[in-house]
C-alpha atoms as a PDB file:
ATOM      1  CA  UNK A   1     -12.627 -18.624  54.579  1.00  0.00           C
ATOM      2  CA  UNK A   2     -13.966 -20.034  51.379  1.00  0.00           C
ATOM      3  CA  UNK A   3     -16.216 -17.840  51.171  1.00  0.00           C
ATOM      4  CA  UNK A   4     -14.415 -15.237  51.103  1.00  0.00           C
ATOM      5  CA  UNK A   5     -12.242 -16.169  48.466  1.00  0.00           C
ATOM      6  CA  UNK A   6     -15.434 -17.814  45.880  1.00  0.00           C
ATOM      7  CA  UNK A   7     -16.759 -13.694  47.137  1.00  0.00           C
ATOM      8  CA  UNK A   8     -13.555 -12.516  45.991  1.00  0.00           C
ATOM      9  CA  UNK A   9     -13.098 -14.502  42.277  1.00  0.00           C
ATOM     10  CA  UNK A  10     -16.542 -13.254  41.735  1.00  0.00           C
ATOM     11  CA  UNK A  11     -16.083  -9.943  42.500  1.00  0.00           C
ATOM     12  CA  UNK A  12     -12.991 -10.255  40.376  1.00  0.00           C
ATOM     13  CA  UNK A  13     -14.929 -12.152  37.425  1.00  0.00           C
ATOM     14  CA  UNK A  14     -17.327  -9.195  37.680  1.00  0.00           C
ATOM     15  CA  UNK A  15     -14.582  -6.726  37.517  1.00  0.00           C
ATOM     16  CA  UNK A  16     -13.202  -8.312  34.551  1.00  0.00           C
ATOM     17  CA  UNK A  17     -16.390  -8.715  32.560  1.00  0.00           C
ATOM     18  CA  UNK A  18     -16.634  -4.796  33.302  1.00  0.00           C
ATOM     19  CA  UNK A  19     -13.601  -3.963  32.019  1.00  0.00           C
ATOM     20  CA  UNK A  20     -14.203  -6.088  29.066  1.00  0.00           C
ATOM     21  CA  UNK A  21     -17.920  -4.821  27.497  1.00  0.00           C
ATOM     22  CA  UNK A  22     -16.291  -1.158  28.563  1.00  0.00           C
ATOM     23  CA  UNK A  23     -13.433  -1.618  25.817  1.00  0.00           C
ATOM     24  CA  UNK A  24     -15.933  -3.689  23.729  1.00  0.00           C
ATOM     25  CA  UNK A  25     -18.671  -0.264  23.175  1.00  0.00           C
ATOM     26  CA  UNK A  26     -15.228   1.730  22.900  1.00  0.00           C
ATOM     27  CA  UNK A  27     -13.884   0.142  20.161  1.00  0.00           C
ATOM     28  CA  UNK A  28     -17.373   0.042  18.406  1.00  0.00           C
ATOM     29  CA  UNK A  29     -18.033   3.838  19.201  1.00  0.00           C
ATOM     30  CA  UNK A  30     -14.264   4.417  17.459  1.00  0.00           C
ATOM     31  CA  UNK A  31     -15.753   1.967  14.832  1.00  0.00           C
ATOM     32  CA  UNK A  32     -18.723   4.332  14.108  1.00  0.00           C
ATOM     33  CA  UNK A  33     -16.697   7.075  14.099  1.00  0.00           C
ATOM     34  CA  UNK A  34     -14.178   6.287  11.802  1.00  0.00           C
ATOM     35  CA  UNK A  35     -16.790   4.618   9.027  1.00  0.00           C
ATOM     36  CA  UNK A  36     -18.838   7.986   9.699  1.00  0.00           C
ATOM     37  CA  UNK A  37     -15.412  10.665   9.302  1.00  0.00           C
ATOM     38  CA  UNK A  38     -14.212   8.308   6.001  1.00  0.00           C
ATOM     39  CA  UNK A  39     -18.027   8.347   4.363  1.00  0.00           C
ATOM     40  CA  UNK A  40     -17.939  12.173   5.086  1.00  0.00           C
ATOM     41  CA  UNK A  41     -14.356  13.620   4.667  1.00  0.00           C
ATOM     42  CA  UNK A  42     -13.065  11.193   1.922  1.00  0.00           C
ATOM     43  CA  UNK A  43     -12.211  14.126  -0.153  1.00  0.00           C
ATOM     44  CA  UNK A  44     -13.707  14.886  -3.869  1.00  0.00           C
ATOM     45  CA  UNK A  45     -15.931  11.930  -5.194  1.00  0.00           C
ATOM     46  CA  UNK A  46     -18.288  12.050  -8.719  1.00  0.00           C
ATOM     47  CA  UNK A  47     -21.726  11.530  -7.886  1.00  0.00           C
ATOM     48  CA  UNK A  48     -21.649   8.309  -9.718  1.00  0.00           C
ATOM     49  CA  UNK A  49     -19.269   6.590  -7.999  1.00  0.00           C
ATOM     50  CA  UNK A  50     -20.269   7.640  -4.818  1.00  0.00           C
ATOM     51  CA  UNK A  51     -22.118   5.456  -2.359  1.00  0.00           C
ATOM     52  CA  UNK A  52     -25.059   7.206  -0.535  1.00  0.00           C
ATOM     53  CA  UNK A  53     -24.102   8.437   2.685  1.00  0.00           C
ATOM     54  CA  UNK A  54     -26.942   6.243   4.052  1.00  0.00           C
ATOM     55  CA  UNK A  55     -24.732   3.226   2.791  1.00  0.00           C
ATOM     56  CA  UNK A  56     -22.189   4.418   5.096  1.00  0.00           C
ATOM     57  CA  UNK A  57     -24.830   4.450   7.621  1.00  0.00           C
ATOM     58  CA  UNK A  58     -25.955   0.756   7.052  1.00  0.00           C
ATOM     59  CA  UNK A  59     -22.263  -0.349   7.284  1.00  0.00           C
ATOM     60  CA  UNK A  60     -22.070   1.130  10.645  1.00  0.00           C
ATOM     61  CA  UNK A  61     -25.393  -0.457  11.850  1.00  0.00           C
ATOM     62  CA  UNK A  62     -24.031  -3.852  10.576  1.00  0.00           C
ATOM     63  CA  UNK A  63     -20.913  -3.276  12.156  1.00  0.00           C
ATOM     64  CA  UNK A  64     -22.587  -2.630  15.379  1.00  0.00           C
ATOM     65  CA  UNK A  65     -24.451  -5.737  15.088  1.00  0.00           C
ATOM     66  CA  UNK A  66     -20.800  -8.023  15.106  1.00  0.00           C
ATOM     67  CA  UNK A  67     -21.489 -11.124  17.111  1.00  0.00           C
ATOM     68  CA  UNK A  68     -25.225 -11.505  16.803  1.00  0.00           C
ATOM     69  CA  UNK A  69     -26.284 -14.919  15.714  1.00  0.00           C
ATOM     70  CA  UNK A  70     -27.416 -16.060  12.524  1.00  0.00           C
ATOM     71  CA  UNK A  71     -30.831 -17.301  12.530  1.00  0.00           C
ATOM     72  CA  UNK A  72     -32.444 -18.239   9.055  1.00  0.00           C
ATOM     73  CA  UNK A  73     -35.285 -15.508   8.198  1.00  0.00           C
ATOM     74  CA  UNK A  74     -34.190 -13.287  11.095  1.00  0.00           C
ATOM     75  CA  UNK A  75     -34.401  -9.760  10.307  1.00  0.00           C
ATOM     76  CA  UNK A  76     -32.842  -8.278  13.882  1.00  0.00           C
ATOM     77  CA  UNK A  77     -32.217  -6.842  15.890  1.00  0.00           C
ATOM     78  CA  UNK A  78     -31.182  -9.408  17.648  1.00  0.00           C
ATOM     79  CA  UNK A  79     -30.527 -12.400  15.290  1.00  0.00           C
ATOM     80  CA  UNK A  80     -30.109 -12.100  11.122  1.00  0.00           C
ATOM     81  CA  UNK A  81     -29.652 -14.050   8.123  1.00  0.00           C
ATOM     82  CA  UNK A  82     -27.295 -12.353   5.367  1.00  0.00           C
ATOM     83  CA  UNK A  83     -30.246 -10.131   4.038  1.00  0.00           C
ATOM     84  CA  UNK A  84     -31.926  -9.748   6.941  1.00  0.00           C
ATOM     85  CA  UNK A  85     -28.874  -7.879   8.404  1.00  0.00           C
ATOM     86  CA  UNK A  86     -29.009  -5.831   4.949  1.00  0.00           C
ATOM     87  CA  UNK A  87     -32.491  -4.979   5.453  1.00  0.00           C
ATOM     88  CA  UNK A  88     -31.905  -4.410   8.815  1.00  0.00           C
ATOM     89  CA  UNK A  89     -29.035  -1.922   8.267  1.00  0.00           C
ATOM     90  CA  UNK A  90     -30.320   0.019   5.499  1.00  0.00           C
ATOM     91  CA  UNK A  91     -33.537   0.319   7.288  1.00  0.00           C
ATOM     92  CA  UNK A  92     -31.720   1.852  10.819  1.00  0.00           C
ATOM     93  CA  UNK A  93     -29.982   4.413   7.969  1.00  0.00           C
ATOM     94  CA  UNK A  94     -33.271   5.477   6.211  1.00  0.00           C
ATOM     95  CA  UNK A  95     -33.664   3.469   3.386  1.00  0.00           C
ATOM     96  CA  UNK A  96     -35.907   0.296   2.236  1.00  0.00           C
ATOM     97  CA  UNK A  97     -34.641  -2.877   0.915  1.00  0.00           C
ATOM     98  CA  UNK A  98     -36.575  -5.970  -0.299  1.00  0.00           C
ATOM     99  CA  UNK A  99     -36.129  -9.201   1.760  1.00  0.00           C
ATOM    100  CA  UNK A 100     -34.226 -11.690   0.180  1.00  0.00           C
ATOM    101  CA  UNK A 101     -30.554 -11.652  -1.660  1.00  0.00           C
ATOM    102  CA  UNK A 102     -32.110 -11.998  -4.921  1.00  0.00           C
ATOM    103  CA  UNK A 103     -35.203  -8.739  -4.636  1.00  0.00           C
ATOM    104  CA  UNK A 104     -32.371  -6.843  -3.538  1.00  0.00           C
ATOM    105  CA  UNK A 105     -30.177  -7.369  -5.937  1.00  0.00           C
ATOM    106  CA  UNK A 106     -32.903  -6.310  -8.401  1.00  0.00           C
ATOM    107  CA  UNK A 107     -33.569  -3.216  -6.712  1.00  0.00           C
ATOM    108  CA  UNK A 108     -30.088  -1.926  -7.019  1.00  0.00           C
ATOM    109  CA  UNK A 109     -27.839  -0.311  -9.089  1.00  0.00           C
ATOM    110  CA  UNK A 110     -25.007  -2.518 -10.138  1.00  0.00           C
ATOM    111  CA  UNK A 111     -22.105  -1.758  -9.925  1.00  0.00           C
ATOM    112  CA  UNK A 112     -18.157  -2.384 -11.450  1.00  0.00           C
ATOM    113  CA  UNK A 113     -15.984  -3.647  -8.888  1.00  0.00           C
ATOM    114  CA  UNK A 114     -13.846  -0.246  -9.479  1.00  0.00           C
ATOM    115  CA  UNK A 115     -16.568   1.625  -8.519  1.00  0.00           C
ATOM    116  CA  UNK A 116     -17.631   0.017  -5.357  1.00  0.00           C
ATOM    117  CA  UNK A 117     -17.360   1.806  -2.283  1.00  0.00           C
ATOM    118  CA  UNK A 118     -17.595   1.778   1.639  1.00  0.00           C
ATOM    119  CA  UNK A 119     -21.999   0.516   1.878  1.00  0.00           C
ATOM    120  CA  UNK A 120     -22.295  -0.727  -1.235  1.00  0.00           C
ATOM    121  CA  UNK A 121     -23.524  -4.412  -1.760  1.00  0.00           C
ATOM    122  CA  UNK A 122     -22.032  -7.231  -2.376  1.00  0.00           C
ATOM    123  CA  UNK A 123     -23.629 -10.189  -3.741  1.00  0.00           C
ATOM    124  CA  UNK A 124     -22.623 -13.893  -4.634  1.00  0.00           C
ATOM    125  CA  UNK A 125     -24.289 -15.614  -6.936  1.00  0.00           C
ATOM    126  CA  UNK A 126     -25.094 -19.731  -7.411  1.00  0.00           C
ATOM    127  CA  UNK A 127     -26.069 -19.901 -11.419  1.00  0.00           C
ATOM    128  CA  UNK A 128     -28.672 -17.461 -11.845  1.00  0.00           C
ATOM    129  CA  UNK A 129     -29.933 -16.062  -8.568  1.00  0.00           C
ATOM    130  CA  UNK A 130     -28.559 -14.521  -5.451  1.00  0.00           C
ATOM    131  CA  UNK A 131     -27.782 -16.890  -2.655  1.00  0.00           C
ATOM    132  CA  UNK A 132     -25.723 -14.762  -0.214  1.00  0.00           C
ATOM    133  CA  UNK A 133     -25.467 -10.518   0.758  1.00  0.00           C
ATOM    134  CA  UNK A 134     -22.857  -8.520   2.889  1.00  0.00           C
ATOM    135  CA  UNK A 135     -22.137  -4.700   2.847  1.00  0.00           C
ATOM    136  CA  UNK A 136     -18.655  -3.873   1.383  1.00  0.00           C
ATOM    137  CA  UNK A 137     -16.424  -2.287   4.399  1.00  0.00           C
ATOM    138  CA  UNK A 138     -13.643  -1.601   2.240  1.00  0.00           C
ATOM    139  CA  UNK A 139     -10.249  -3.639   1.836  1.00  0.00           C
ATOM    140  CA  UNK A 140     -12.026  -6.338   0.019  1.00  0.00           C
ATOM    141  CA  UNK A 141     -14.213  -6.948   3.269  1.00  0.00           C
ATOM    142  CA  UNK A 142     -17.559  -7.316   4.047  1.00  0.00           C
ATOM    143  CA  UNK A 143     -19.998  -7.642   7.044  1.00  0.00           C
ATOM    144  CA  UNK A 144     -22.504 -10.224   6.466  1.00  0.00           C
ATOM    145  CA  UNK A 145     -24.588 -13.104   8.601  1.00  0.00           C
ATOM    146  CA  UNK A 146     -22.485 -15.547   7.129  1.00  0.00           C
ATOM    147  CA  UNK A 147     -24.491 -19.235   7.741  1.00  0.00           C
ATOM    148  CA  UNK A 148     -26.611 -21.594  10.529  1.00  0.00           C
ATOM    149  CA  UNK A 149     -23.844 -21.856  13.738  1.00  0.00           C
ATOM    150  CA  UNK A 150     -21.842 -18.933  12.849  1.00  0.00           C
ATOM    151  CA  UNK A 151     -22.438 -14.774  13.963  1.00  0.00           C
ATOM    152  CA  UNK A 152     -22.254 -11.387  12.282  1.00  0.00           C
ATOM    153  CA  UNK A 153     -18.549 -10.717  10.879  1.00  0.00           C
ATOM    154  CA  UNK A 154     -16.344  -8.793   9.207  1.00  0.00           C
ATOM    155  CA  UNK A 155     -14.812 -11.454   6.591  1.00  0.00           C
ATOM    156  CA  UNK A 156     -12.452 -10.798   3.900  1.00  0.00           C
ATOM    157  CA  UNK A 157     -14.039 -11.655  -0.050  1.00  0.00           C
ATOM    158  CA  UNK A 158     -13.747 -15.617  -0.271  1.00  0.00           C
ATOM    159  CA  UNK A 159     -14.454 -15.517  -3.858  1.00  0.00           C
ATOM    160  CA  UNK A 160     -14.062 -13.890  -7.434  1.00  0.00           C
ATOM    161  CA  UNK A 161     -17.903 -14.397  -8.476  1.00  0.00           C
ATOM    162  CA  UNK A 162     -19.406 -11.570  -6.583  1.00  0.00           C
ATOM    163  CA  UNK A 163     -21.878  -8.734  -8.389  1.00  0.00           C
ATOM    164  CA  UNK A 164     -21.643  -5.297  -6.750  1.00  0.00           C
ATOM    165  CA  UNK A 165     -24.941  -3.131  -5.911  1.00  0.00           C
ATOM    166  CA  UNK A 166     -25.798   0.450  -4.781  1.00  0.00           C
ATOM    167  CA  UNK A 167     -28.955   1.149  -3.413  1.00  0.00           C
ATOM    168  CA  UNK A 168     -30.716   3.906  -4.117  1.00  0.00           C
END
Protein backbone atom coordinates (compact mmCIF):
# COMPACT_ATOMS: atom_id res chain seq x y z
CA UNK A 1 0.00 0.00 0.00
CA UNK A 2 2.96 2.27 0.39
CA UNK A 3 3.83 1.90 -2.61
CA UNK A 4 1.22 2.96 -4.06
CA UNK A 5 0.93 6.08 -2.40
CA UNK A 6 5.24 7.06 -2.63
CA UNK A 7 3.93 5.93 -6.80
CA UNK A 8 1.27 8.33 -6.40
CA UNK A 9 3.25 11.66 -4.70
CA UNK A 10 5.64 11.03 -7.45
CA UNK A 11 3.47 10.92 -10.10
CA UNK A 12 1.96 13.98 -8.52
CA UNK A 13 5.52 15.74 -7.96
CA UNK A 14 5.98 14.98 -11.67
CA UNK A 15 2.72 16.47 -12.57
CA UNK A 16 3.49 19.51 -10.73
CA UNK A 17 7.00 20.10 -12.01
CA UNK A 18 5.11 19.82 -15.52
CA UNK A 19 2.80 22.24 -14.92
CA UNK A 20 5.39 24.46 -13.53
CA UNK A 21 8.40 24.68 -16.50
CA UNK A 22 5.00 24.77 -18.89
CA UNK A 23 3.99 28.30 -17.33
CA UNK A 24 7.75 29.03 -16.83
CA UNK A 25 8.58 28.95 -21.16
CA UNK A 26 5.02 30.74 -21.32
CA UNK A 27 5.73 33.56 -19.48
CA UNK A 28 9.25 33.86 -21.15
CA UNK A 29 7.73 33.36 -24.75
CA UNK A 30 5.12 36.44 -23.61
CA UNK A 31 8.45 37.99 -22.33
CA UNK A 32 10.03 37.85 -25.86
CA UNK A 33 7.15 38.96 -27.32
CA UNK A 34 6.39 41.91 -25.60
CA UNK A 35 10.32 43.28 -25.55
CA UNK A 36 10.15 42.33 -29.43
CA UNK A 37 6.34 44.31 -30.21
CA UNK A 38 7.74 47.49 -27.80
CA UNK A 39 11.40 47.58 -29.74
CA UNK A 40 9.30 47.43 -33.01
CA UNK A 41 5.93 49.34 -32.63
CA UNK A 42 7.08 52.03 -30.08
CA UNK A 43 5.85 54.63 -32.40
CA UNK A 44 8.14 57.59 -34.03
CA UNK A 45 11.79 57.60 -32.56
CA UNK A 46 14.98 59.98 -34.02
CA UNK A 47 17.65 57.87 -35.12
CA UNK A 48 19.77 59.17 -32.38
CA UNK A 49 17.99 58.26 -29.63
CA UNK A 50 17.08 55.10 -30.80
CA UNK A 51 18.60 51.87 -29.58
CA UNK A 52 19.45 49.32 -32.38
CA UNK A 53 16.87 46.87 -32.79
CA UNK A 54 19.62 44.28 -32.10
CA UNK A 55 19.72 45.88 -28.49
CA UNK A 56 16.25 44.86 -28.19
CA UNK A 57 17.37 41.56 -29.28
CA UNK A 58 20.18 41.19 -26.60
CA UNK A 59 17.65 42.22 -23.88
CA UNK A 60 15.51 39.38 -24.86
CA UNK A 61 18.43 36.84 -24.94
CA UNK A 62 19.39 38.09 -21.40
CA UNK A 63 16.02 37.87 -20.33
CA UNK A 64 15.82 34.36 -21.46
CA UNK A 65 18.84 33.54 -19.63
CA UNK A 66 16.96 34.60 -15.90
CA UNK A 67 18.16 32.10 -13.35
CA UNK A 68 21.44 30.95 -14.80
CA UNK A 69 24.28 31.12 -12.37
CA UNK A 70 26.94 33.49 -12.11
CA UNK A 71 30.24 32.05 -12.63
CA UNK A 72 33.30 34.53 -12.80
CA UNK A 73 34.66 34.61 -16.60
CA UNK A 74 31.64 32.63 -17.84
CA UNK A 75 30.50 33.73 -21.09
CA UNK A 76 27.19 31.21 -21.42
CA UNK A 77 25.26 29.78 -22.25
CA UNK A 78 24.92 28.22 -19.38
CA UNK A 79 26.68 30.25 -16.61
CA UNK A 80 27.82 34.28 -16.96
CA UNK A 81 29.51 36.96 -15.24
CA UNK A 82 27.91 40.58 -15.81
CA UNK A 83 29.77 40.99 -19.25
CA UNK A 84 29.82 37.74 -20.17
CA UNK A 85 25.95 37.77 -20.28
CA UNK A 86 26.46 41.16 -22.39
CA UNK A 87 28.66 39.51 -24.74
CA UNK A 88 26.63 36.70 -24.73
CA UNK A 89 23.41 38.59 -25.61
CA UNK A 90 24.62 40.91 -28.11
CA UNK A 91 26.36 38.10 -29.76
CA UNK A 92 22.84 35.72 -30.02
CA UNK A 93 21.38 39.32 -31.65
CA UNK A 94 24.20 39.84 -34.25
CA UNK A 95 26.53 42.04 -32.87
CA UNK A 96 30.22 41.86 -31.21
CA UNK A 97 31.18 43.14 -27.91
CA UNK A 98 34.61 43.15 -26.18
CA UNK A 99 34.94 41.01 -22.99
CA UNK A 100 35.16 42.86 -20.01
CA UNK A 101 32.92 45.92 -18.45
CA UNK A 102 35.59 48.30 -19.10
CA UNK A 103 36.46 47.30 -23.40
CA UNK A 104 32.90 47.58 -23.66
CA UNK A 105 32.31 50.54 -22.33
CA UNK A 106 34.96 51.92 -24.72
CA UNK A 107 33.43 50.51 -27.64
CA UNK A 108 30.17 52.25 -27.16
CA UNK A 109 28.43 55.20 -27.66
CA UNK A 110 27.58 56.94 -24.46
CA UNK A 111 24.83 57.92 -23.75
CA UNK A 112 22.54 60.71 -21.45
CA UNK A 113 20.39 59.00 -19.14
CA UNK A 114 17.35 60.77 -21.17
CA UNK A 115 18.30 59.12 -24.03
CA UNK A 116 18.67 55.61 -22.89
CA UNK A 117 16.44 53.11 -24.13
CA UNK A 118 15.12 49.41 -23.94
CA UNK A 119 19.13 47.39 -24.89
CA UNK A 120 21.14 49.99 -24.15
CA UNK A 121 24.02 49.55 -21.52
CA UNK A 122 24.35 50.31 -18.38
CA UNK A 123 27.51 50.60 -16.62
CA UNK A 124 28.75 51.32 -12.95
CA UNK A 125 31.76 52.60 -12.38
CA UNK A 126 34.48 52.22 -9.17
CA UNK A 127 36.89 55.52 -9.75
CA UNK A 128 38.02 55.25 -13.16
CA UNK A 129 37.12 51.94 -14.75
CA UNK A 130 34.11 49.79 -15.25
CA UNK A 131 33.49 47.20 -12.60
CA UNK A 132 29.92 46.00 -13.34
CA UNK A 133 27.40 45.74 -16.89
CA UNK A 134 23.57 45.00 -17.27
CA UNK A 135 21.26 45.79 -20.30
CA UNK A 136 18.66 48.54 -19.49
CA UNK A 137 14.98 46.80 -19.62
CA UNK A 138 13.27 49.90 -19.07
CA UNK A 139 11.65 51.28 -15.71
CA UNK A 140 15.01 51.95 -14.30
CA UNK A 141 15.78 48.07 -14.56
CA UNK A 142 18.33 46.06 -15.76
CA UNK A 143 19.27 42.36 -16.41
CA UNK A 144 22.68 41.63 -15.36
CA UNK A 145 24.84 38.52 -13.66
CA UNK A 146 24.85 40.35 -10.62
CA UNK A 147 27.90 38.57 -8.28
CA UNK A 148 29.60 34.92 -7.00
CA UNK A 149 26.27 32.97 -5.25
CA UNK A 150 23.67 34.90 -6.94
CA UNK A 151 21.81 34.18 -10.81
CA UNK A 152 20.76 36.22 -13.82
CA UNK A 153 18.03 38.98 -12.76
CA UNK A 154 16.03 41.58 -13.53
CA UNK A 155 17.04 44.22 -10.65
CA UNK A 156 15.89 47.65 -10.30
CA UNK A 157 19.08 50.59 -10.57
CA UNK A 158 20.75 50.40 -6.96
CA UNK A 159 22.66 53.44 -7.63
CA UNK A 160 22.98 57.08 -9.12
CA UNK A 161 26.69 56.55 -10.55
CA UNK A 162 25.87 54.61 -13.62
CA UNK A 163 27.25 55.71 -17.40
CA UNK A 164 24.85 54.72 -20.20
CA UNK A 165 26.17 53.00 -23.60
CA UNK A 166 24.78 52.10 -27.07
CA UNK A 167 26.46 49.75 -29.08
CA UNK A 168 26.88 50.09 -32.38
Amino acid sequence: MSVSRTGSRKAQQAQRHVRRAARFRLSRAFLLLFLLTVGTSAGPVSPADAAAPYGVRALAVAASKEGAPYARGATGPKRFDCSGLTLYSFRKAGRRLPRTAKQQYEHTSHISRRNRTPGDLVFFPKGSTMTHVGIYAGDDKIWHAPRPGARVRLEQIWSGNIRYGRAS
